[in-house]
N, C-alpha and C. Protein backbone atom coordinates (compact mmCIF):
# COMPACT_ATOMS: atom_id res chain seq x y z
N UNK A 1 -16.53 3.93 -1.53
CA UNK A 1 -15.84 4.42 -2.72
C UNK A 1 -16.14 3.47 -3.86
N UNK A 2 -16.28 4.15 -5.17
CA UNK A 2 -16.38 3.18 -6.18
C UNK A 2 -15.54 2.29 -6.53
N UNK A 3 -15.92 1.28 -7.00
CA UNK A 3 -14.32 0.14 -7.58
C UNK A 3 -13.79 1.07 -8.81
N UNK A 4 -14.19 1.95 -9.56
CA UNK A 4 -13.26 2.39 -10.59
C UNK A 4 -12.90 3.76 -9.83
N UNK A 5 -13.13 4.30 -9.09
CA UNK A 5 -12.28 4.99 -7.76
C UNK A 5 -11.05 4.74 -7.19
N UNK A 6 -11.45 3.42 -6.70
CA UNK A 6 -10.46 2.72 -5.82
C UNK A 6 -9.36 2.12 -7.19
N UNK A 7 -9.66 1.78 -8.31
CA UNK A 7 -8.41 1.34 -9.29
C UNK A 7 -7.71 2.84 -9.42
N UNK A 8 -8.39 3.58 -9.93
CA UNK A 8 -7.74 4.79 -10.56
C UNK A 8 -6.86 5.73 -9.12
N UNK A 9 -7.63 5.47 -7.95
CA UNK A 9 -6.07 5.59 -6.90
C UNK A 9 -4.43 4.86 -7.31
N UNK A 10 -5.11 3.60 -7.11
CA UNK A 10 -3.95 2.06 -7.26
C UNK A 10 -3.66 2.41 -8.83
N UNK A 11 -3.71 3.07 -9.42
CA UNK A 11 -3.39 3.60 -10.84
C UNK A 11 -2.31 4.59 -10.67
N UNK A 12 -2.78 5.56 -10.19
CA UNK A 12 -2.27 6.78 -8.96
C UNK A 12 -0.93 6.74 -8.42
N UNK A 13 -1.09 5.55 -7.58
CA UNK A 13 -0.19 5.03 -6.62
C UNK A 13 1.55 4.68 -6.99
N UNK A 14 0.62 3.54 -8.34
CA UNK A 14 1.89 3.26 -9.18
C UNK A 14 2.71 4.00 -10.45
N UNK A 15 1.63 5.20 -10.78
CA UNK A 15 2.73 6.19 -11.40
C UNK A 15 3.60 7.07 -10.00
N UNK A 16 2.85 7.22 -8.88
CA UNK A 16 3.76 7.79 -7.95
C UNK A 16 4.75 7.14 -7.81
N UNK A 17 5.04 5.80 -7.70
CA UNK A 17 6.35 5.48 -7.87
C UNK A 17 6.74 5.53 -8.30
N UNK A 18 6.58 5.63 -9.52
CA UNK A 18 7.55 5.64 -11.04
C UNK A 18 8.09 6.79 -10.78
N UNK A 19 7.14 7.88 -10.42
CA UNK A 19 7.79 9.34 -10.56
C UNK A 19 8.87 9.71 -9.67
N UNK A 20 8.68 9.31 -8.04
CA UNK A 20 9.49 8.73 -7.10
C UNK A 20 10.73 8.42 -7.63
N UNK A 21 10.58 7.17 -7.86
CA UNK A 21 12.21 6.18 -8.40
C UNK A 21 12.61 7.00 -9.40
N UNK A 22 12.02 8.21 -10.27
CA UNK A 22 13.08 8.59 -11.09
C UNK A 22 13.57 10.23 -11.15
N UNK A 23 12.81 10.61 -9.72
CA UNK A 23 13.23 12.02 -9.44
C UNK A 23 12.44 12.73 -9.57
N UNK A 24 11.61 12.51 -10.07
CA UNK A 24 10.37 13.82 -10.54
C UNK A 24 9.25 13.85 -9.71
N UNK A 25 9.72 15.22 -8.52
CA UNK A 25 8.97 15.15 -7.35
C UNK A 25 8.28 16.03 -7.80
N UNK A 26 7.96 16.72 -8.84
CA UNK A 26 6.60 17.77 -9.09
C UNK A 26 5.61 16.78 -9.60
N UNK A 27 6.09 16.09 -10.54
CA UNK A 27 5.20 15.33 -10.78
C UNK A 27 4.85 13.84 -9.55
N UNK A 28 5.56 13.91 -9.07
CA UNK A 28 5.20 13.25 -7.38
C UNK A 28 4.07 13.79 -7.14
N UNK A 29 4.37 14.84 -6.34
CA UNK A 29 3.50 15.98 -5.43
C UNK A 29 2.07 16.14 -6.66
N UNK A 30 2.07 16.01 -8.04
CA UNK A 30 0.95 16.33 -8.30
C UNK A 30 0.16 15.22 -8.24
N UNK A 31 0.90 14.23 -8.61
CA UNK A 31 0.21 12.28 -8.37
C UNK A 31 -0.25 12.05 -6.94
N UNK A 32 0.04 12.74 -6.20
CA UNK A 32 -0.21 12.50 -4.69
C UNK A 32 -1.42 13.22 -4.24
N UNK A 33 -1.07 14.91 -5.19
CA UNK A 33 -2.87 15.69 -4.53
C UNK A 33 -3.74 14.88 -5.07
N UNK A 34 -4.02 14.55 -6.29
CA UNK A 34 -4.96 13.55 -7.18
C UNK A 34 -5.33 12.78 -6.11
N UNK A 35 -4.26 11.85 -6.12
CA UNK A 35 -4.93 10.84 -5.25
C UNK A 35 -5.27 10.64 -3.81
N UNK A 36 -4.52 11.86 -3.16
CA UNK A 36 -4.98 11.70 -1.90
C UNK A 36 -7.08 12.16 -1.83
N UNK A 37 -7.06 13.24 -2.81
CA UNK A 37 -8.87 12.87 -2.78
C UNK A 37 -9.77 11.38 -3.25
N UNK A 38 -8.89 11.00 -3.54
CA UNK A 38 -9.97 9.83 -3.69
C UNK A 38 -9.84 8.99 -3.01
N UNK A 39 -8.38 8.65 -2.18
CA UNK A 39 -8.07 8.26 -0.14
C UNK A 39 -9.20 8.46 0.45
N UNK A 40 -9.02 9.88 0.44
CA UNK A 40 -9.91 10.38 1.77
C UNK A 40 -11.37 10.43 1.73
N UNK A 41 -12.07 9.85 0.10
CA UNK A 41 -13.25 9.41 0.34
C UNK A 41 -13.53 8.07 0.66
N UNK A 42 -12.71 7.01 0.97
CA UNK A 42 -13.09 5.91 1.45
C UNK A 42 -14.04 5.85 2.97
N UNK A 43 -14.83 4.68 2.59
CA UNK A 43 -15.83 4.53 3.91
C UNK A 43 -15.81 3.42 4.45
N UNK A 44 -16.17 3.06 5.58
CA UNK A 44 -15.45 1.75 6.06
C UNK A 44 -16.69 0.36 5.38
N UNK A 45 -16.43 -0.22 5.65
CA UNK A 45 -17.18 -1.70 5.54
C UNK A 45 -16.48 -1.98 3.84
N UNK A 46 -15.38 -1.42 3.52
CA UNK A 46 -15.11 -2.12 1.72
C UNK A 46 -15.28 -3.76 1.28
N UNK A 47 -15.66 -4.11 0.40
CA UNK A 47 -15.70 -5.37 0.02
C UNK A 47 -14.18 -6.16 0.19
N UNK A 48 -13.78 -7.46 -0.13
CA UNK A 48 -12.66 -7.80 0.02
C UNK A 48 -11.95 -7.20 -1.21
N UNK A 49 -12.29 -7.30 -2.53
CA UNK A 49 -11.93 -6.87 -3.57
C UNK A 49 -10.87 -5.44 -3.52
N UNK A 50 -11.87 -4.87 -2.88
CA UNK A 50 -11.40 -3.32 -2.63
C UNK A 50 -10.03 -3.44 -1.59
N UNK A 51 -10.27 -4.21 -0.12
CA UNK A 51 -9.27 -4.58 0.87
C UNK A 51 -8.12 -4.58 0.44
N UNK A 52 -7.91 -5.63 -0.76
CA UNK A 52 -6.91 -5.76 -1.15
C UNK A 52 -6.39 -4.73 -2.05
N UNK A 53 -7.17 -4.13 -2.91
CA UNK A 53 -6.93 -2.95 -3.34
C UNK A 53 -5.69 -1.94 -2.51
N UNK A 54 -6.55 -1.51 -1.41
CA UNK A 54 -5.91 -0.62 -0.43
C UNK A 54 -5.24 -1.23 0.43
N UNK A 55 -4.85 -2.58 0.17
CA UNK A 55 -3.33 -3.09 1.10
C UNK A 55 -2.11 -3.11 -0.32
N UNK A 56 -2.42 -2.98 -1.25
CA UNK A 56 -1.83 -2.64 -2.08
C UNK A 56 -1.09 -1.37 -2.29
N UNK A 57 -2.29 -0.81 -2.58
CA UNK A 57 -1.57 1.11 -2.23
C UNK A 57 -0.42 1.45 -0.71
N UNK A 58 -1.31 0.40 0.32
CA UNK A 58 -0.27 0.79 1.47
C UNK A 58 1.40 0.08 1.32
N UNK A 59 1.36 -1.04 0.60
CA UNK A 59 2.38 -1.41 0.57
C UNK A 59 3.30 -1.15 -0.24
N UNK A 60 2.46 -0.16 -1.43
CA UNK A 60 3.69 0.68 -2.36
C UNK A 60 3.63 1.79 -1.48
N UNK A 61 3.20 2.76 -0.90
CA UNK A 61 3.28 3.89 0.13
C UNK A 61 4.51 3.37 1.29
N UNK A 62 4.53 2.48 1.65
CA UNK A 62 6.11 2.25 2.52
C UNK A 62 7.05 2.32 1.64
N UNK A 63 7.23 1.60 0.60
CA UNK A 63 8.35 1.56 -0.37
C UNK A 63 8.42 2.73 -0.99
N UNK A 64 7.61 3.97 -1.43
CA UNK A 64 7.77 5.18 -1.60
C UNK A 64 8.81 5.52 -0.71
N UNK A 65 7.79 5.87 0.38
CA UNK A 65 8.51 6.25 1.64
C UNK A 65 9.92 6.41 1.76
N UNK A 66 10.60 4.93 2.30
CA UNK A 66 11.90 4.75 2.24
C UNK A 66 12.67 5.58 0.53
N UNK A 67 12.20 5.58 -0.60
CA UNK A 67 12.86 5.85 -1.59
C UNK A 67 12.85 7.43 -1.26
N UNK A 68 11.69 7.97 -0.42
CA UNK A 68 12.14 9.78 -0.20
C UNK A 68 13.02 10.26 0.45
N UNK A 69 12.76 9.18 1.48
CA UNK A 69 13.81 9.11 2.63
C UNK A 69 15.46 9.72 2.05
N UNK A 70 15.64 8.20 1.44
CA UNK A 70 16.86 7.91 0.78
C UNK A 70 16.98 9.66 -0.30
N UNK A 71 15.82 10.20 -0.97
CA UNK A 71 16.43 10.78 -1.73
C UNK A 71 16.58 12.24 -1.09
N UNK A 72 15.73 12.46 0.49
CA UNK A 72 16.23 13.64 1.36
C UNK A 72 17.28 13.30 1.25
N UNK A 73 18.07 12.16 1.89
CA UNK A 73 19.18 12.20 2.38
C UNK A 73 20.14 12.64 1.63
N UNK A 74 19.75 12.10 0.13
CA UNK A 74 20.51 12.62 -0.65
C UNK A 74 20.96 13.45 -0.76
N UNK A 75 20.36 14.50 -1.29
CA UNK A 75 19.58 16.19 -1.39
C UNK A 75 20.46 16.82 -0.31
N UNK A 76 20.09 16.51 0.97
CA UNK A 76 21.25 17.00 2.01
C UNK A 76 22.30 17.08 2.09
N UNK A 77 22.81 15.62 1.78
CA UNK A 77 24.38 15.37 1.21
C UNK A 77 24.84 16.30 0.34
N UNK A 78 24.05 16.34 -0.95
CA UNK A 78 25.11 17.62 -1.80
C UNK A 78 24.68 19.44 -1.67
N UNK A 79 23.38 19.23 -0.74
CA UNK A 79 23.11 20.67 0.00
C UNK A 79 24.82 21.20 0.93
N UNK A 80 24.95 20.37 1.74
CA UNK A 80 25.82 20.28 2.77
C UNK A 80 27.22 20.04 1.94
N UNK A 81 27.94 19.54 0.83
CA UNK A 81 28.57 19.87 0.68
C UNK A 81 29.07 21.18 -0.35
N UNK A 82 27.87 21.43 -1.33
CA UNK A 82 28.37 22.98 -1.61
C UNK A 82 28.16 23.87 -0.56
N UNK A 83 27.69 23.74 0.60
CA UNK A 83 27.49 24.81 1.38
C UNK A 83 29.25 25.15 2.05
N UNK A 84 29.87 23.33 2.12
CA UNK A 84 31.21 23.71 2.19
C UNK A 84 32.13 24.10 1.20
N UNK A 85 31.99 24.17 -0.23
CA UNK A 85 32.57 24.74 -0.81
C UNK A 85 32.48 25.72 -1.03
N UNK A 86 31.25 26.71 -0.90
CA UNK A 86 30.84 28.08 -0.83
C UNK A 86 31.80 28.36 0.14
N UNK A 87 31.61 28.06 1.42
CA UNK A 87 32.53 28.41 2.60
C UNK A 87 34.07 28.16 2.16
N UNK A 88 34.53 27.21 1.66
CA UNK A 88 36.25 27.30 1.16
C UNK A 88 36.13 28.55 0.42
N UNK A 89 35.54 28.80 -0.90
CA UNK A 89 35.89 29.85 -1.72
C UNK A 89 36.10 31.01 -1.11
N UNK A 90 34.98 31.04 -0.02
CA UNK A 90 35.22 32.64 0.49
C UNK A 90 36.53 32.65 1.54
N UNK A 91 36.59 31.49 2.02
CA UNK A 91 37.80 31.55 2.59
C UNK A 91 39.07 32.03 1.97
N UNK A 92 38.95 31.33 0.65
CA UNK A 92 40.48 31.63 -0.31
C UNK A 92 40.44 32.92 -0.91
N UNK A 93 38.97 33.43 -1.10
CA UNK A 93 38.98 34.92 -1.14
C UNK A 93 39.52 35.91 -0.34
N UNK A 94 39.10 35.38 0.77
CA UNK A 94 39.48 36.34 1.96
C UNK A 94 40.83 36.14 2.47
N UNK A 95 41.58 35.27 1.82
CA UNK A 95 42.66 35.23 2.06
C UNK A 95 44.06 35.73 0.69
N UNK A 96 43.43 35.79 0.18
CA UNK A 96 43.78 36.60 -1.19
C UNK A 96 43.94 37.70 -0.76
N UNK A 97 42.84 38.01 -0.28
CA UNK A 97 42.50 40.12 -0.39
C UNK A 97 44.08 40.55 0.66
N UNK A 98 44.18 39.76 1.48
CA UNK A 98 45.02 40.27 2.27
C UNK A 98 46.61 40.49 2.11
C-alpha cells in the first residue's frame, strides 16, 4: 500500500472517532466503507513507518469499539424503556375502556 494510502486511512480512522464519540453513525458507517478499501489493500512485508501506522489505526479501532459498545447499550436502554411505556399506555387504555 502506498504511504499516502496508509495516512489517508489513519486520516480515516481518526475522523471515525470523532464521528463515533459524537453520535453520528451515518457518518461513521460512511468513514468506515472509505476506509475499509484501503485496509483491505494492504500487503504484507510494510516498512516500519507504515507498522506503526497500522498499530495506530488498530489501537483507535479498540477504543471505537468499546465507545459502540457503550452506545448499543445505550440505544437498548431507551429502546427497552419506551417499549415499556408503550406497554403502560395501552394498559391504562385498556383499562379505561372498561
Amino acid at each position: 500500500m502506498e504511504s499516502n494510502s496508509l495516512r489517508r486511512a489513519l486520516t480515516l480512522t481518526h475522523a471515525l472517532k470523532t464521528a463515533v464519540a459524537q453520535g453520528d453513525w451515518v457518518q461513521a458507517a460512511a468513514l468506515g466503507d472509505e476506509r475499509s478499501a484501503l485496509l483491505m489493500s494492504l500487503q504484507p512485508g510494510q516498512p516500519e513507518e507504515a507498522l506503526a501506522m497500522i498499530r495506530e489505526i488498530q489501537q483507535i479501532d479498540r477504543a471505537v469499539t468499546e465507545q459502540i459498545k457503550a452506545g448499543k447499550e445505550k440505544l437498548e436502554e431507551h429502546h427497552n424503556c419506551a417499549i415499556r411505556r408503550i406497554d403502560s399506555v395501552s394498559k391504562y387504555h385498556s383499562t379505561a375502556m372498561l
